[in-house]
N, C-alpha and C. Protein backbone atom coordinates (compact mmCIF):
# COMPACT_ATOMS: atom_id res chain seq x y z
N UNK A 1 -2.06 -19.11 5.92
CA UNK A 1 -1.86 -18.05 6.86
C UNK A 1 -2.74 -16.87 6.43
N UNK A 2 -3.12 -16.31 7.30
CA UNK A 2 -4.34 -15.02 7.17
C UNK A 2 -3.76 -13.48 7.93
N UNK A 3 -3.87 -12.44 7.11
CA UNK A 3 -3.33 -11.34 8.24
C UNK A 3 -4.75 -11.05 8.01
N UNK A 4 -5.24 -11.15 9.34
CA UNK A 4 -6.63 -10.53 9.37
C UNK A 4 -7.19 -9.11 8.98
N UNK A 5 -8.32 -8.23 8.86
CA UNK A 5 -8.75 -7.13 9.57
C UNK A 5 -8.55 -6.75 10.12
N UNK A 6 -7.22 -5.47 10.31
CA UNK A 6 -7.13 -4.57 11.35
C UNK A 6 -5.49 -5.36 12.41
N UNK A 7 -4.67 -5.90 11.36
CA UNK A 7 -3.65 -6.18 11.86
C UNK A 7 -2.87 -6.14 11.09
N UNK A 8 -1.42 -5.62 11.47
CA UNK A 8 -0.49 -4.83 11.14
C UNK A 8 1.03 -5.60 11.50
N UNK A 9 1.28 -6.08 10.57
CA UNK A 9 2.91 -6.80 10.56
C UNK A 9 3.41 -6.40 9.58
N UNK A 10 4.93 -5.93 10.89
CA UNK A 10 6.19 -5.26 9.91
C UNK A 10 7.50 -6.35 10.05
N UNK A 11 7.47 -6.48 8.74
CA UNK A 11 8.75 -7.60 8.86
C UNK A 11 9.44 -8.35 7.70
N UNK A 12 9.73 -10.11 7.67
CA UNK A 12 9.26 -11.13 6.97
C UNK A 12 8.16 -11.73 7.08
N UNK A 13 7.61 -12.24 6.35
CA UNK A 13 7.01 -13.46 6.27
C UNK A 13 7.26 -14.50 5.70
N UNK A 14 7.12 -15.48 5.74
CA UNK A 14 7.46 -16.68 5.08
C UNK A 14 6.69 -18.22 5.31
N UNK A 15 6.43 -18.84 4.39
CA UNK A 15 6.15 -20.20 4.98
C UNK A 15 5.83 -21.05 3.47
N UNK A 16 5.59 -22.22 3.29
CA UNK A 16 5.23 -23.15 2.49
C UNK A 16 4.09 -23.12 1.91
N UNK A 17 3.02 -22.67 2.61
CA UNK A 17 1.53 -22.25 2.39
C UNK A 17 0.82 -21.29 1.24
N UNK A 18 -0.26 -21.10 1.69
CA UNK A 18 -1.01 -19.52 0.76
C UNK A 18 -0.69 -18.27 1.80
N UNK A 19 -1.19 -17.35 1.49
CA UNK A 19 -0.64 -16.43 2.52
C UNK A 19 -2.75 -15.26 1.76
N UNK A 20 -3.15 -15.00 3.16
CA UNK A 20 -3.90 -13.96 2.40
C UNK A 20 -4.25 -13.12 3.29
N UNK A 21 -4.19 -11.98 2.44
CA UNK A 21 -3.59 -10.24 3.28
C UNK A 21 -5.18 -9.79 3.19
N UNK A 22 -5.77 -9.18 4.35
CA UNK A 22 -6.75 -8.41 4.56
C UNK A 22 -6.62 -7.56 5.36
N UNK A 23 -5.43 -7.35 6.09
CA UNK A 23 -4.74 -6.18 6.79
C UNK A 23 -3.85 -4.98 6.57
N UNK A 24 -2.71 -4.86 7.31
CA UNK A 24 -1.54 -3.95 6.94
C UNK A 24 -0.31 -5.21 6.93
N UNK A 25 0.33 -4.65 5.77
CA UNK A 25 1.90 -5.58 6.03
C UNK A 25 3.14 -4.65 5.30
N UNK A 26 3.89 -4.48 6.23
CA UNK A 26 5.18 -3.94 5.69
C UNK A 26 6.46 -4.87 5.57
N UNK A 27 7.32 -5.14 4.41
CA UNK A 27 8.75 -5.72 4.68
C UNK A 27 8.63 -7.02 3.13
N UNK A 28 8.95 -7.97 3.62
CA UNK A 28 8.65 -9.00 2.65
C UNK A 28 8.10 -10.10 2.98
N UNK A 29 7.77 -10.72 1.96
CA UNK A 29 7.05 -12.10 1.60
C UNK A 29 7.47 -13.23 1.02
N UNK A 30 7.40 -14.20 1.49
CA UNK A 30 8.25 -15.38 0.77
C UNK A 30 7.33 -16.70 1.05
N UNK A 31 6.44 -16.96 -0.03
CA UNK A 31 5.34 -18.17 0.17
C UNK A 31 5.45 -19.24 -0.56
N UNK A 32 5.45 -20.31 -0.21
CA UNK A 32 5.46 -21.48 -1.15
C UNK A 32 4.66 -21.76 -1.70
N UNK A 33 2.92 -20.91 -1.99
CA UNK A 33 2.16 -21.16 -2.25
C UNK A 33 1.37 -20.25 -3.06
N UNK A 34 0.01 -19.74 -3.20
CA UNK A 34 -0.24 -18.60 -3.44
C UNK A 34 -0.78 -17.06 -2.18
N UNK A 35 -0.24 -16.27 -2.75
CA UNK A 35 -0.36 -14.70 -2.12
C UNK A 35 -1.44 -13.95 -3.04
N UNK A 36 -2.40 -13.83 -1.61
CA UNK A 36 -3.67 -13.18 -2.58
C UNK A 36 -4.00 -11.56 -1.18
N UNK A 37 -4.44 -10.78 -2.07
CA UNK A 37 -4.05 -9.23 -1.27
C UNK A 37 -5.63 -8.87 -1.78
N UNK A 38 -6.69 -9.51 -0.45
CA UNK A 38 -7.76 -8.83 -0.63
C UNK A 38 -7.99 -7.43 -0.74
N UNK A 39 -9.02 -6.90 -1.29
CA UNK A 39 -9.59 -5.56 -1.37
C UNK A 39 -9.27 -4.74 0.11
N UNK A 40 -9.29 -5.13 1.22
CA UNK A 40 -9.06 -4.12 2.12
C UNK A 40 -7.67 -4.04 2.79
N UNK A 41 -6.66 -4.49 1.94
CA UNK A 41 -5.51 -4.93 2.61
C UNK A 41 -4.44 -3.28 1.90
N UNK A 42 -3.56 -3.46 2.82
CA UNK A 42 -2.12 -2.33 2.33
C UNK A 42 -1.02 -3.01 2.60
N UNK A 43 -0.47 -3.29 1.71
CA UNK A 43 0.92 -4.04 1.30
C UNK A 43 1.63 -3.46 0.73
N UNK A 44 3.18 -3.05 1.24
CA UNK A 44 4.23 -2.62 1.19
C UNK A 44 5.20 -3.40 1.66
N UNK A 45 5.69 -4.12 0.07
CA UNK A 45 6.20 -5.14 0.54
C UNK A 45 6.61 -5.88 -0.86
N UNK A 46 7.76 -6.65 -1.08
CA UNK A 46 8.61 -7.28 -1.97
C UNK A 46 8.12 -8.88 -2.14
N UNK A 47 7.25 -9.59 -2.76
CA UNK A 47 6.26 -10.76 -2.52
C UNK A 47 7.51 -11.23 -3.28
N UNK A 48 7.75 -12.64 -2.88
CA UNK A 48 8.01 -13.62 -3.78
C UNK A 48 7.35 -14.84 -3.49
N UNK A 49 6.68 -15.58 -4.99
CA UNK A 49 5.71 -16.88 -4.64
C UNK A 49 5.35 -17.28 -6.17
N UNK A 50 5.01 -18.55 -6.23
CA UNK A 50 4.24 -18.90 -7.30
C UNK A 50 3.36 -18.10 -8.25
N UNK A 51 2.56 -17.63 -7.00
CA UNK A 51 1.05 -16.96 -7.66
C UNK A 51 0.68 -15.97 -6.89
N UNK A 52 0.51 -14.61 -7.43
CA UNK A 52 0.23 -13.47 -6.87
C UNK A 52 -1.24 -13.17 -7.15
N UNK A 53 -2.07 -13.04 -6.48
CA UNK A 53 -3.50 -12.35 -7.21
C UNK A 53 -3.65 -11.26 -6.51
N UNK A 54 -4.09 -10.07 -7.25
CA UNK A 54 -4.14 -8.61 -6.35
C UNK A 54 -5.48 -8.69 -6.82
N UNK A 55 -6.82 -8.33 -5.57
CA UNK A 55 -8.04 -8.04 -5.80
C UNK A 55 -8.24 -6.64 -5.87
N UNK A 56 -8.28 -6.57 -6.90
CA UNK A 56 -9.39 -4.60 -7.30
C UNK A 56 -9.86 -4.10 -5.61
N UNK A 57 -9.07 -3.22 -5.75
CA UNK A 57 -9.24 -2.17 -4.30
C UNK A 57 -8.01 -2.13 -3.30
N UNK A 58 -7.37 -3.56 -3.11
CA UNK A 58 -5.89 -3.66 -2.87
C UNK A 58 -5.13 -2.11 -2.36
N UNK A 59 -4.45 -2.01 -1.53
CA UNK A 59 -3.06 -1.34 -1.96
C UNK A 59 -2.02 -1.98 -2.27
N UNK A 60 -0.73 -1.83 -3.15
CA UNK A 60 0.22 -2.84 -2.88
C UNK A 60 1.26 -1.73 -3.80
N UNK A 61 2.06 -1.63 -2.86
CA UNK A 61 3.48 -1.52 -3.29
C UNK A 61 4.97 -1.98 -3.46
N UNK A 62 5.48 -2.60 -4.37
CA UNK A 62 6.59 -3.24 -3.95
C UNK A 62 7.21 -4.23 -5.07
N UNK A 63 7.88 -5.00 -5.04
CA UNK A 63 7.76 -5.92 -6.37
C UNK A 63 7.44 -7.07 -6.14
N UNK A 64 7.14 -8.52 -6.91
CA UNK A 64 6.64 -9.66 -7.12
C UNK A 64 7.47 -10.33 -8.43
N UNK A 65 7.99 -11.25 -7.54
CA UNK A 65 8.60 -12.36 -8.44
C UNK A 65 8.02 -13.87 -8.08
N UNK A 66 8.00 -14.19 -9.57
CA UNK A 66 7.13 -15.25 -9.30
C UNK A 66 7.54 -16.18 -10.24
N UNK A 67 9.34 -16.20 -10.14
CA UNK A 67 9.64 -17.10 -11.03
C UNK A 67 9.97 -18.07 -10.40
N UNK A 68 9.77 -18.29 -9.01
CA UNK A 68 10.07 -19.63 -7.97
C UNK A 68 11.48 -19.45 -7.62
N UNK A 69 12.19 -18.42 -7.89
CA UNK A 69 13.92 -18.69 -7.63
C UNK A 69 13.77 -18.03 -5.93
């Protein structure tokens, strides 16, 4: 799943997949896969997933658990 450039979801998310943020996202995250928060993305938001990678330039606020529970 992709939040593109210049799109803006306030909510959950969730799914089995990777998830990768190049937009706006507010609320939480719940991926079965890995969550990666390109350089032009703003995330405000509670991730839970395997694997978090935050790319240098990112915004991200919120917490990340990534102990699979």
């Amino acid at each position: 799943m992709v939040v593109g450039p210049g799109t803006s979801i306030e909510g959950e998310v969730r799914g089995p997949g990777d998830l990768v943020v190049r937009g706006s996202l507010r609320g939480r995250v719940a991926m079965g896969g890995t969550v990666r928060l390109e350089a032009d993305s703003d995330v405000r938001a509670d991730i839970r997933a395997p694997r978090v990678v935050i790319v240098d330039g990112a915004v991200f606020q919120g917490d990340v658990d990534t102990s699979g529970n």
